[in-house]
N, C-alpha and C. Protein backbone atom coordinates (compact mmCIF):
# COMPACT_ATOMS: atom_id res chain seq x y z
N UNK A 1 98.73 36.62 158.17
CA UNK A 1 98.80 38.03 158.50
C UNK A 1 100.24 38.53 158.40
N UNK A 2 101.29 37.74 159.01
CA UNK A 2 102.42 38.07 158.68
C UNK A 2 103.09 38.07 157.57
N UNK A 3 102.80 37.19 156.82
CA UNK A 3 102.88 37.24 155.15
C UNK A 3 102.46 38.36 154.56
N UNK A 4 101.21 39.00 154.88
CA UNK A 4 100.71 39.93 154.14
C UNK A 4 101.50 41.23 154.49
N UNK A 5 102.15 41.19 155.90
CA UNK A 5 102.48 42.74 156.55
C UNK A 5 103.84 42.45 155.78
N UNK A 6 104.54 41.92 155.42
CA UNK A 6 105.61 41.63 154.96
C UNK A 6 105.53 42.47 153.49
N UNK A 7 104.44 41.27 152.35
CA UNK A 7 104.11 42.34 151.37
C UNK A 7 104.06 43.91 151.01
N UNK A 8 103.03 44.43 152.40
CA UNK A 8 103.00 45.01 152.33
C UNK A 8 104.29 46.39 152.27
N UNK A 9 105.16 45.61 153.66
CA UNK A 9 106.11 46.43 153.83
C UNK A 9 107.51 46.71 152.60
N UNK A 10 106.97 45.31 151.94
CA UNK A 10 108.02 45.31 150.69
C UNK A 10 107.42 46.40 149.88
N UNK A 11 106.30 46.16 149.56
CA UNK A 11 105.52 47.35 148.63
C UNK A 11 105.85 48.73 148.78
N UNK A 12 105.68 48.99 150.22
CA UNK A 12 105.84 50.39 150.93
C UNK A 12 106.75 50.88 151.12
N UNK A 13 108.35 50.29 150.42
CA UNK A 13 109.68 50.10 150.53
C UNK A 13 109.67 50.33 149.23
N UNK A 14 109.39 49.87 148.16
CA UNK A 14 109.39 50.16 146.87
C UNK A 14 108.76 51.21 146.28
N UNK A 15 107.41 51.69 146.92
CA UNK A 15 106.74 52.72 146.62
C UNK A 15 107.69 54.40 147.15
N UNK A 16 108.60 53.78 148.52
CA UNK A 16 109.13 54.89 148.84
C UNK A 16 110.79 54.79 148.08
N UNK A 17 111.02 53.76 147.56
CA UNK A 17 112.46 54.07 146.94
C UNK A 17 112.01 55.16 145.02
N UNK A 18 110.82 54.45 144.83
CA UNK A 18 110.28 55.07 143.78
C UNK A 18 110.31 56.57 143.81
N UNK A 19 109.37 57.00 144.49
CA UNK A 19 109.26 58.11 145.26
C UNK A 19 110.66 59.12 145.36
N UNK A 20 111.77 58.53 146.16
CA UNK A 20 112.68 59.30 146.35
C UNK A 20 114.11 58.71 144.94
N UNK A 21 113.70 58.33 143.88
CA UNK A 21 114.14 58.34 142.85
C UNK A 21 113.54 59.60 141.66
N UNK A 22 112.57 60.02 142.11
CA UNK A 22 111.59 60.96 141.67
C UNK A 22 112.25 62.03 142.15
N UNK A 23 112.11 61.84 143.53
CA UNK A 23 112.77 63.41 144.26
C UNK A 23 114.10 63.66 143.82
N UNK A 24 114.88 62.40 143.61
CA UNK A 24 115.97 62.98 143.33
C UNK A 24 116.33 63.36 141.59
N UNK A 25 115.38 62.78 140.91
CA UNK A 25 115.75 63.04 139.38
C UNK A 25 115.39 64.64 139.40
N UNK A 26 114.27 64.70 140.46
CA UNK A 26 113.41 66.49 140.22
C UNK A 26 114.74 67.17 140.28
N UNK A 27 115.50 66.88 141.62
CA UNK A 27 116.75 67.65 142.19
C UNK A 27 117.45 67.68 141.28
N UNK A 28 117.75 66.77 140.34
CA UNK A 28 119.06 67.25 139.38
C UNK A 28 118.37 67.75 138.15
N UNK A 29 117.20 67.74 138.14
CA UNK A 29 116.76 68.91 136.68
C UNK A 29 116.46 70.27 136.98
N UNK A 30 115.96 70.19 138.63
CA UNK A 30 115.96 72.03 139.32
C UNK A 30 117.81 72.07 139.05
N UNK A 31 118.47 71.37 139.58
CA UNK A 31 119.86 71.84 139.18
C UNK A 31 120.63 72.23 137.93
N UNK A 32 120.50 71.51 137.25
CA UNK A 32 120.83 71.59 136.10
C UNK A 32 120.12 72.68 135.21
N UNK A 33 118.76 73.25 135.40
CA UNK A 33 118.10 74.56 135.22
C UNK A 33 118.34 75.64 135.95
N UNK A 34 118.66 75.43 137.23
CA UNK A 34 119.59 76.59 137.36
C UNK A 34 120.67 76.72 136.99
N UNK A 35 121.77 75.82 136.68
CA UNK A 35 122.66 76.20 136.14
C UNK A 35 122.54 76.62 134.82
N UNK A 36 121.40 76.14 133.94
CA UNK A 36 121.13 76.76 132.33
C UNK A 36 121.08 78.20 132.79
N UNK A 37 120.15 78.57 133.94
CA UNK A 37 119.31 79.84 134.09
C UNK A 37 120.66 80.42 133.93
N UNK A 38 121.97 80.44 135.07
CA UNK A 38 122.94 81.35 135.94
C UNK A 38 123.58 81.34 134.47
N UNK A 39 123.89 80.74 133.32
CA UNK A 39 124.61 80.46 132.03
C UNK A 39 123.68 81.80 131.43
N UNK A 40 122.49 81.56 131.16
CA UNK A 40 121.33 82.46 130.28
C UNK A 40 121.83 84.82 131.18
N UNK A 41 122.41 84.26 132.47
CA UNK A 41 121.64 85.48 133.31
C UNK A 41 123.20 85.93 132.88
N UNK A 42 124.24 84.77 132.97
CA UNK A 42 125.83 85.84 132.89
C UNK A 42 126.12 85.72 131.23
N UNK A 43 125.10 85.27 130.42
CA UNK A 43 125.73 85.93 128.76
C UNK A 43 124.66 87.00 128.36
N UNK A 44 123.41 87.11 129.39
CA UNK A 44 122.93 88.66 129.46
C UNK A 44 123.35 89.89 129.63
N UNK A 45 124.15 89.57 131.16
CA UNK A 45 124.68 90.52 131.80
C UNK A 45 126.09 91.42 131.01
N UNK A 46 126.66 90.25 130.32
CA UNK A 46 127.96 90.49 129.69
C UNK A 46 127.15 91.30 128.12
N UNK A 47 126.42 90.83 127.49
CA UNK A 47 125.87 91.46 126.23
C UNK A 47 125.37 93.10 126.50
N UNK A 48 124.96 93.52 128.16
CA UNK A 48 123.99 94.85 128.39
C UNK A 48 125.26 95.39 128.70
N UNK A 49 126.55 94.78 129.66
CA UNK A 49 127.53 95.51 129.92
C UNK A 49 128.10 95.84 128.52
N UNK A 50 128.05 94.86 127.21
CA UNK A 50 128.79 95.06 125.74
C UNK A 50 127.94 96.74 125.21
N UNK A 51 126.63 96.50 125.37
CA UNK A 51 125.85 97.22 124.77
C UNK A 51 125.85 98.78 125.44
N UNK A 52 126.33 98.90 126.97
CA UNK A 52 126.53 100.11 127.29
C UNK A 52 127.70 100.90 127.16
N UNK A 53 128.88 99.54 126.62
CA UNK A 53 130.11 99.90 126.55
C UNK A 53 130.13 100.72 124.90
N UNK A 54 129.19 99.93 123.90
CA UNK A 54 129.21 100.51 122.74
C UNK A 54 128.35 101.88 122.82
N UNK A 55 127.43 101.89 123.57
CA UNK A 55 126.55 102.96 124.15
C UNK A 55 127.80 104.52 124.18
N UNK A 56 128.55 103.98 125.01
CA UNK A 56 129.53 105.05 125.52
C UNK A 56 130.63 105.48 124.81
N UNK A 57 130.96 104.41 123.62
CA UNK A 57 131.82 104.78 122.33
C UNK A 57 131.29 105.58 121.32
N UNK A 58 130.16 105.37 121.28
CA UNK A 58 129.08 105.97 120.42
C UNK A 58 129.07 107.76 120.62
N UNK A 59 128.61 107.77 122.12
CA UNK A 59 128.50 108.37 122.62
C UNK A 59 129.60 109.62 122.86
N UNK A 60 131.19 109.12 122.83
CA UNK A 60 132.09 109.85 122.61
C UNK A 60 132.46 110.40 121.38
N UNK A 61 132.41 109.60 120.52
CA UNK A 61 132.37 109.81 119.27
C UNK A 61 131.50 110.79 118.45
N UNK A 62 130.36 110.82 119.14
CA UNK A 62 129.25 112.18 118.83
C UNK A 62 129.76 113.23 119.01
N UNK A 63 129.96 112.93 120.53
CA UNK A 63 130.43 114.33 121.23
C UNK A 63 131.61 114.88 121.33
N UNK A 64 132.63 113.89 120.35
CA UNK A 64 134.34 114.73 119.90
C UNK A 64 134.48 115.14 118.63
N UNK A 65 132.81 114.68 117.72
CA UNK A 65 132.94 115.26 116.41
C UNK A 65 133.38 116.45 116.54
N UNK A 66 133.89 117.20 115.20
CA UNK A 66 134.70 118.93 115.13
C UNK A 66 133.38 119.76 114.48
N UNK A 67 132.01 118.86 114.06
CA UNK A 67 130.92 119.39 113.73
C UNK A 67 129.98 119.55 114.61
N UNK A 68 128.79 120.58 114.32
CA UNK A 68 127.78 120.45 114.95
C UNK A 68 126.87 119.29 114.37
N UNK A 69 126.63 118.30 115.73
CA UNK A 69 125.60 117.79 114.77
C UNK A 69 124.55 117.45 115.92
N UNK A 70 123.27 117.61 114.69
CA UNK A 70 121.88 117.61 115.48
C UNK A 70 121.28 115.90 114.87
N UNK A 71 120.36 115.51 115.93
CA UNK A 71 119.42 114.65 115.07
C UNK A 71 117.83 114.54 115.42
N UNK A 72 117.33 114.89 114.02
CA UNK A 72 116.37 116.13 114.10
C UNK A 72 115.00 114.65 113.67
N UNK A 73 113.72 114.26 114.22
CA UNK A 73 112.96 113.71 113.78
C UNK A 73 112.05 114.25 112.46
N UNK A 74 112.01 113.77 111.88
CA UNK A 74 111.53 113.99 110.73
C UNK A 74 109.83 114.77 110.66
N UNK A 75 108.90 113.47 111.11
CA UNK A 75 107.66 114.28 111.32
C UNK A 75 107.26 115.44 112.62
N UNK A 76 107.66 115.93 112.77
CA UNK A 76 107.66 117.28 113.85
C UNK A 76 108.70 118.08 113.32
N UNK A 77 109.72 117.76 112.98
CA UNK A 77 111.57 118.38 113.26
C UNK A 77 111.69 118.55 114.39
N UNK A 78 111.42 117.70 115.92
CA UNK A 78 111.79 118.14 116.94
C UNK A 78 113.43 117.77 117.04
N UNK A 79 114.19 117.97 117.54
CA UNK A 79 115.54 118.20 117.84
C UNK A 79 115.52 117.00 118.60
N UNK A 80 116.33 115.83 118.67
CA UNK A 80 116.00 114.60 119.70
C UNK A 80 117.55 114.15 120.11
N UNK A 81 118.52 115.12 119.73
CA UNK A 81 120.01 115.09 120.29
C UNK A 81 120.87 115.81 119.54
N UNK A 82 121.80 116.47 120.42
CA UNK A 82 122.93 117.24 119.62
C UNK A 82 124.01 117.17 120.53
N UNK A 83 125.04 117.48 119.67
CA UNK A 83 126.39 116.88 120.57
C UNK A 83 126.88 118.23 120.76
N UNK A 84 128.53 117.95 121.29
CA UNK A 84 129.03 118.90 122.20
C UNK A 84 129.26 120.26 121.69
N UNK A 85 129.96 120.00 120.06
CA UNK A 85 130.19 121.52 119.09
C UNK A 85 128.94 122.11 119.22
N UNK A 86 127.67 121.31 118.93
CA UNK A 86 126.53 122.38 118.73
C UNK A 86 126.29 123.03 119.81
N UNK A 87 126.62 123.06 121.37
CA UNK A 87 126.34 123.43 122.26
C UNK A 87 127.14 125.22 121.98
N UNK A 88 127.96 124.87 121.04
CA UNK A 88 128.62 126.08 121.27
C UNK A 88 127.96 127.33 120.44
N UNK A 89 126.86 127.24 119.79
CA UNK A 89 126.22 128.07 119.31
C UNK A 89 125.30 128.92 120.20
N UNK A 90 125.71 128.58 121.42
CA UNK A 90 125.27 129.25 122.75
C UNK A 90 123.95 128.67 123.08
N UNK A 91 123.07 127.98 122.37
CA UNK A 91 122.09 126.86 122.92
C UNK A 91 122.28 126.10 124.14
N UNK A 92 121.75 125.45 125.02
CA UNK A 92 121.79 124.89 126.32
C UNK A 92 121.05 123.01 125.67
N UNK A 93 121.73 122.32 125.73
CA UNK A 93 120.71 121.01 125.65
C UNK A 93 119.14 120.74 125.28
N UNK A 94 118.95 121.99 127.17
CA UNK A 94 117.38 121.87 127.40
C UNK A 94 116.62 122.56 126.10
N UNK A 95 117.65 123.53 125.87
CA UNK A 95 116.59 124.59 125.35
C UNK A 95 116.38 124.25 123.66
N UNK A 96 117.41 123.07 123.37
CA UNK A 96 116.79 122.49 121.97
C UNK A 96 116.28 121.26 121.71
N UNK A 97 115.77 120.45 122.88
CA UNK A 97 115.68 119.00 122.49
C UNK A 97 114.02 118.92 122.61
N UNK A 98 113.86 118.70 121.87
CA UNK A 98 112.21 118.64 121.68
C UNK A 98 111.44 120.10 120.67
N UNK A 99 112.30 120.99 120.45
CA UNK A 99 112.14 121.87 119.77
C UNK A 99 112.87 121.46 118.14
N UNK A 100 112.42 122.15 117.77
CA UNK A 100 112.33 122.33 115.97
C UNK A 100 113.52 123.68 115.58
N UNK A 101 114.30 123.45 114.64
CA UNK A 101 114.82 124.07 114.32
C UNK A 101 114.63 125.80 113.38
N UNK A 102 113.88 124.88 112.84
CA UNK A 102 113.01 126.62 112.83
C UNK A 102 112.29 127.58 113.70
N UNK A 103 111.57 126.64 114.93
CA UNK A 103 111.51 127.60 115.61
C UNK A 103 112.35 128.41 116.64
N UNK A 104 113.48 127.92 116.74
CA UNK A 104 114.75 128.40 117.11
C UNK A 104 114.81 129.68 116.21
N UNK A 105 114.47 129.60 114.92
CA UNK A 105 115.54 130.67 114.32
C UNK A 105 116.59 130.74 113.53
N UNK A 106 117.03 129.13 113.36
CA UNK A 106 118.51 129.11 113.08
C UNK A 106 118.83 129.59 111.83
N UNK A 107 117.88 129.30 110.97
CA UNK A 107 118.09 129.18 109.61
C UNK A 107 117.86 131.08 109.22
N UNK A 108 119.05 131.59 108.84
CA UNK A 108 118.64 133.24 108.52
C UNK A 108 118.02 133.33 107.24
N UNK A 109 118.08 132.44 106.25
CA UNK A 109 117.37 132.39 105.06
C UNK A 109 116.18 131.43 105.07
N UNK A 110 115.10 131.21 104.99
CA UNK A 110 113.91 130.33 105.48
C UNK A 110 114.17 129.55 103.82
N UNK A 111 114.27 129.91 102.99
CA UNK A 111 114.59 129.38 101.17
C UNK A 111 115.61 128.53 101.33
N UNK A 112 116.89 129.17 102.12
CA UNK A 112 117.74 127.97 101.80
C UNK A 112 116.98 126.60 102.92
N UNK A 113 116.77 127.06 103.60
CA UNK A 113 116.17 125.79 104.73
C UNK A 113 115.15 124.80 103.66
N UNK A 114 113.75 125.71 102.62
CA UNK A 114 113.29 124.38 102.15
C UNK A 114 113.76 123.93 100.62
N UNK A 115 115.09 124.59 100.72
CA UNK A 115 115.77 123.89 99.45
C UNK A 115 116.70 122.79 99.94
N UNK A 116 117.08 122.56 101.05
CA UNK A 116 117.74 121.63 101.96
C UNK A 116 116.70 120.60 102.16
N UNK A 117 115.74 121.39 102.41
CA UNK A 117 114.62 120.00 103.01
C UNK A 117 114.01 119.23 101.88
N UNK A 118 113.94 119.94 100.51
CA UNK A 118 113.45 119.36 99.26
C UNK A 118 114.70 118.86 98.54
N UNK A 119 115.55 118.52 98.78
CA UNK A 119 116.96 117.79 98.51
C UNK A 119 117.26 116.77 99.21
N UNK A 120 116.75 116.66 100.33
CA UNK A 120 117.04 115.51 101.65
C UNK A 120 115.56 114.99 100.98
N UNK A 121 114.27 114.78 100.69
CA UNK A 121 113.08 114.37 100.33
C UNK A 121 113.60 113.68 98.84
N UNK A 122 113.93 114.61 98.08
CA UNK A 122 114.59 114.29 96.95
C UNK A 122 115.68 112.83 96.88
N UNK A 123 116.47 113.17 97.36
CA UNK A 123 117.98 112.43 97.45
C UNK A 123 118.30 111.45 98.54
N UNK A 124 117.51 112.03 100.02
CA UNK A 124 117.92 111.54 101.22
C UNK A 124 118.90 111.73 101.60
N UNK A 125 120.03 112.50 101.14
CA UNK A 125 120.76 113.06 101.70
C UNK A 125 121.68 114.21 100.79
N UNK A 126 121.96 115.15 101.36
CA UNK A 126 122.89 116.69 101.18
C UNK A 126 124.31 116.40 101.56
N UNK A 127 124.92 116.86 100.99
CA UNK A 127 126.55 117.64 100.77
C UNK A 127 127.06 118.95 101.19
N UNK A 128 127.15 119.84 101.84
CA UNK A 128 128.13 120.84 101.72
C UNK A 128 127.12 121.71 101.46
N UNK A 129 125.94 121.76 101.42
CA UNK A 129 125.00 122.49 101.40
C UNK A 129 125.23 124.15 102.02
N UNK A 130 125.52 125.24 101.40
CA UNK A 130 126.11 126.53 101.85
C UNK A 130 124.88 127.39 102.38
N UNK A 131 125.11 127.20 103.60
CA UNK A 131 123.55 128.08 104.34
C UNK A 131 124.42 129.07 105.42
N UNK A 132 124.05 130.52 106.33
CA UNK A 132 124.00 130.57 107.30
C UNK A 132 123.14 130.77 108.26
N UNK A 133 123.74 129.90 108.89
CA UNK A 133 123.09 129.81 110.67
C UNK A 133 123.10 130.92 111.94
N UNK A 134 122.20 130.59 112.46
CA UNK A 134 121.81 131.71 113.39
C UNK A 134 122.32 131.08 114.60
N UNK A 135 122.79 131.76 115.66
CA UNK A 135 123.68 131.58 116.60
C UNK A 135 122.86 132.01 118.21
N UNK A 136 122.60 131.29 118.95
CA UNK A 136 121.76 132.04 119.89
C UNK A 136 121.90 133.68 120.10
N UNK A 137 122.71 133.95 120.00
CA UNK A 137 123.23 135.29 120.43
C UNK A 137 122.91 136.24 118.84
N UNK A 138 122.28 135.59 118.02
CA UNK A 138 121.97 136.30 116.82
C UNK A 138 123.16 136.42 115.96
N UNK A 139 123.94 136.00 115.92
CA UNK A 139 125.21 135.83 114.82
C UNK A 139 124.87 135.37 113.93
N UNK A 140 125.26 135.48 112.75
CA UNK A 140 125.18 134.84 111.48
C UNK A 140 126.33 133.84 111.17
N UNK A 141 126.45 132.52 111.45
CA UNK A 141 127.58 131.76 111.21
C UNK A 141 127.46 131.36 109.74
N UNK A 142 128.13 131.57 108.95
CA UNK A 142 128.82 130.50 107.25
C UNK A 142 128.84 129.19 108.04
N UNK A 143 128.30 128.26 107.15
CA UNK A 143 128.54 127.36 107.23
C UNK A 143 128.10 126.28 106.56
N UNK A 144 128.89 125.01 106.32
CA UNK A 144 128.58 124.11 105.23
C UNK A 144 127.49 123.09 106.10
N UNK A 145 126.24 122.58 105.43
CA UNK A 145 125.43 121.58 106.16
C UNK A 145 125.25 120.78 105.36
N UNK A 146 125.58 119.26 105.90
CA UNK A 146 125.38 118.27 104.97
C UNK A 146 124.13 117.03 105.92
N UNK A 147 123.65 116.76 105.76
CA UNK A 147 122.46 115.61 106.41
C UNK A 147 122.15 114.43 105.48
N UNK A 148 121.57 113.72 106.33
CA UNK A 148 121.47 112.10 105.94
C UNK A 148 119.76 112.22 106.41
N UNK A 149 119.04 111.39 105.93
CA UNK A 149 117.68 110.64 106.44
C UNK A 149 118.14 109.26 106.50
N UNK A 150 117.66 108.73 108.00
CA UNK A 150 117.93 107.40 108.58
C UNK A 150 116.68 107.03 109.38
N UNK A 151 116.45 105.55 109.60
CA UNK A 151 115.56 105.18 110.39
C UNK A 151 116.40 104.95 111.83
N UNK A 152 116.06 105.38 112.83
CA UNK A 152 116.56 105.32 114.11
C UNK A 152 115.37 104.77 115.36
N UNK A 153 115.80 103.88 115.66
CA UNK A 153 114.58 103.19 116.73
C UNK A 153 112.93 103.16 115.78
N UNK A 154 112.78 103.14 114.89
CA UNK A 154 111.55 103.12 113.83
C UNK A 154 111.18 104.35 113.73
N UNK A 155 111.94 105.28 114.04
CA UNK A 155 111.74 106.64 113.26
C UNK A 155 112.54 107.29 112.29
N UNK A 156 111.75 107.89 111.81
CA UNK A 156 112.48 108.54 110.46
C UNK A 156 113.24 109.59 110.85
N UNK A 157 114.62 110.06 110.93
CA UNK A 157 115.03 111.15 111.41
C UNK A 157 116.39 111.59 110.24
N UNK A 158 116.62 112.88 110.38
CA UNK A 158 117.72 113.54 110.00
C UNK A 158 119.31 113.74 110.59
N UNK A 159 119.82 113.06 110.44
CA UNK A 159 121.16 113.70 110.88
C UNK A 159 121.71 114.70 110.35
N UNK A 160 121.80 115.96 111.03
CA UNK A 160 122.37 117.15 110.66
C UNK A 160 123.98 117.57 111.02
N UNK A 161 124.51 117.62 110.32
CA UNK A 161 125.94 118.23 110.40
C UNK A 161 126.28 119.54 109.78
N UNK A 162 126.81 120.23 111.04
CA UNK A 162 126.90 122.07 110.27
C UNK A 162 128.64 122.15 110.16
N UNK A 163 129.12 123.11 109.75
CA UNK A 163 130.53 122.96 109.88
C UNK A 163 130.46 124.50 109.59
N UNK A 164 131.41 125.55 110.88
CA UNK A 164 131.71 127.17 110.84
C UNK A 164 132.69 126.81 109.91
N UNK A 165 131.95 127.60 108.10
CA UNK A 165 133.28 128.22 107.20
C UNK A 165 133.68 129.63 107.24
N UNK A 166 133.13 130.34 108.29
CA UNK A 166 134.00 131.56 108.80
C UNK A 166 135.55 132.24 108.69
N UNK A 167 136.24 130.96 109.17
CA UNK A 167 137.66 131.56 108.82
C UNK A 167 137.78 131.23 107.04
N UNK A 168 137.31 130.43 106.61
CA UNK A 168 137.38 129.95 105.06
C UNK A 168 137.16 131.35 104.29
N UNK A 169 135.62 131.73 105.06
CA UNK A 169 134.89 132.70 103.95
C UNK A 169 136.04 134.04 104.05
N UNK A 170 136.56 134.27 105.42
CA UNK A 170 137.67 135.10 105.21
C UNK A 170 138.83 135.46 104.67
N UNK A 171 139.48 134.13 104.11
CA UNK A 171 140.24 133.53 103.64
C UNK A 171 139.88 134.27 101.94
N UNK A 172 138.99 133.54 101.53
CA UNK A 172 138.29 133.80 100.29
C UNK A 172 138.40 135.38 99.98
């Protein structure tokens, strides 16, 4: 009997060193996965902080252009951003983003608008295109418009750039 409790206790000594060779291999692979994880979470964190930082260069850069520029979706023409010059055509943000440029008004000649739009279809993109623009306040601005067609987030959209040749045309 004592022989056997002996066995046994050797067994039950080995079964528990087993055991806590287990527990401890678990412990250093939960460790070592969190440390992969905390590696995975701070070259995230640093890429969304990169990506808001380019966000905000971007972002200045729109809005210190010396042009108006719109960017207009293609199937609707809703208006889906315009920067700071265009604000100065006396428009408000609200009152063009999701709206269409024609129904604004802008365009005082509706011909030159689908000779622009059948040149951008054509070419995919315009030059110096000589149109004037309508001004909230009903002004007639000169001005040169040149646009691009680009895919942006999987949509097809227009980038519009206007430029006041006002003092030019006076000039002339």
């Amino acid at each position: 009997l004592g022989h056997f409790i002996l066995a046994m206790r050797e067994w039950y000594q080995a079964e528990l060193a087993g055991r806590l060779e287990n527990l401890r291999q678990s412990h250093q692979d939960l460790t070592d996965a969190l440390a992969r994880s905390e590696t995975i979470m701070a070259e995230r964190e640093l890429a969304e902080r990169r990506l808001r930082e380019g966000e905000a260069t971007l972002r200045k850069i729109f809005d210190a252009a010396p042009d108006d520029i719109a960017i207009v979706r293609v199937s609707d023409g809703a208006t889906l951003e315009v920067n700071r010059e265009f604000l100065k055509t006396g428009y408000t943000r609200e009152e063009v983003l999701g709206v269409s440029a024609r129904s604004l008004g802008r365009w005082a000649d509706p011909q030159r608008r689908r000779e622009i739009v059948r040149e951008l279809r054509e070419h995919g993109t315009v030059r110096n295109f000589e149109a004037d623009l309508r001004a909230k306040n009903g002004r007639l601005v000169p001005s040169l418009v040149s646009a691009t067609l680009v895919e942006l987030g999987g949509v097809q959209c227009v980038i519009a750039m206007s430029r006041d040749i006002t003092e030019l045309k006076k000039i002339q």
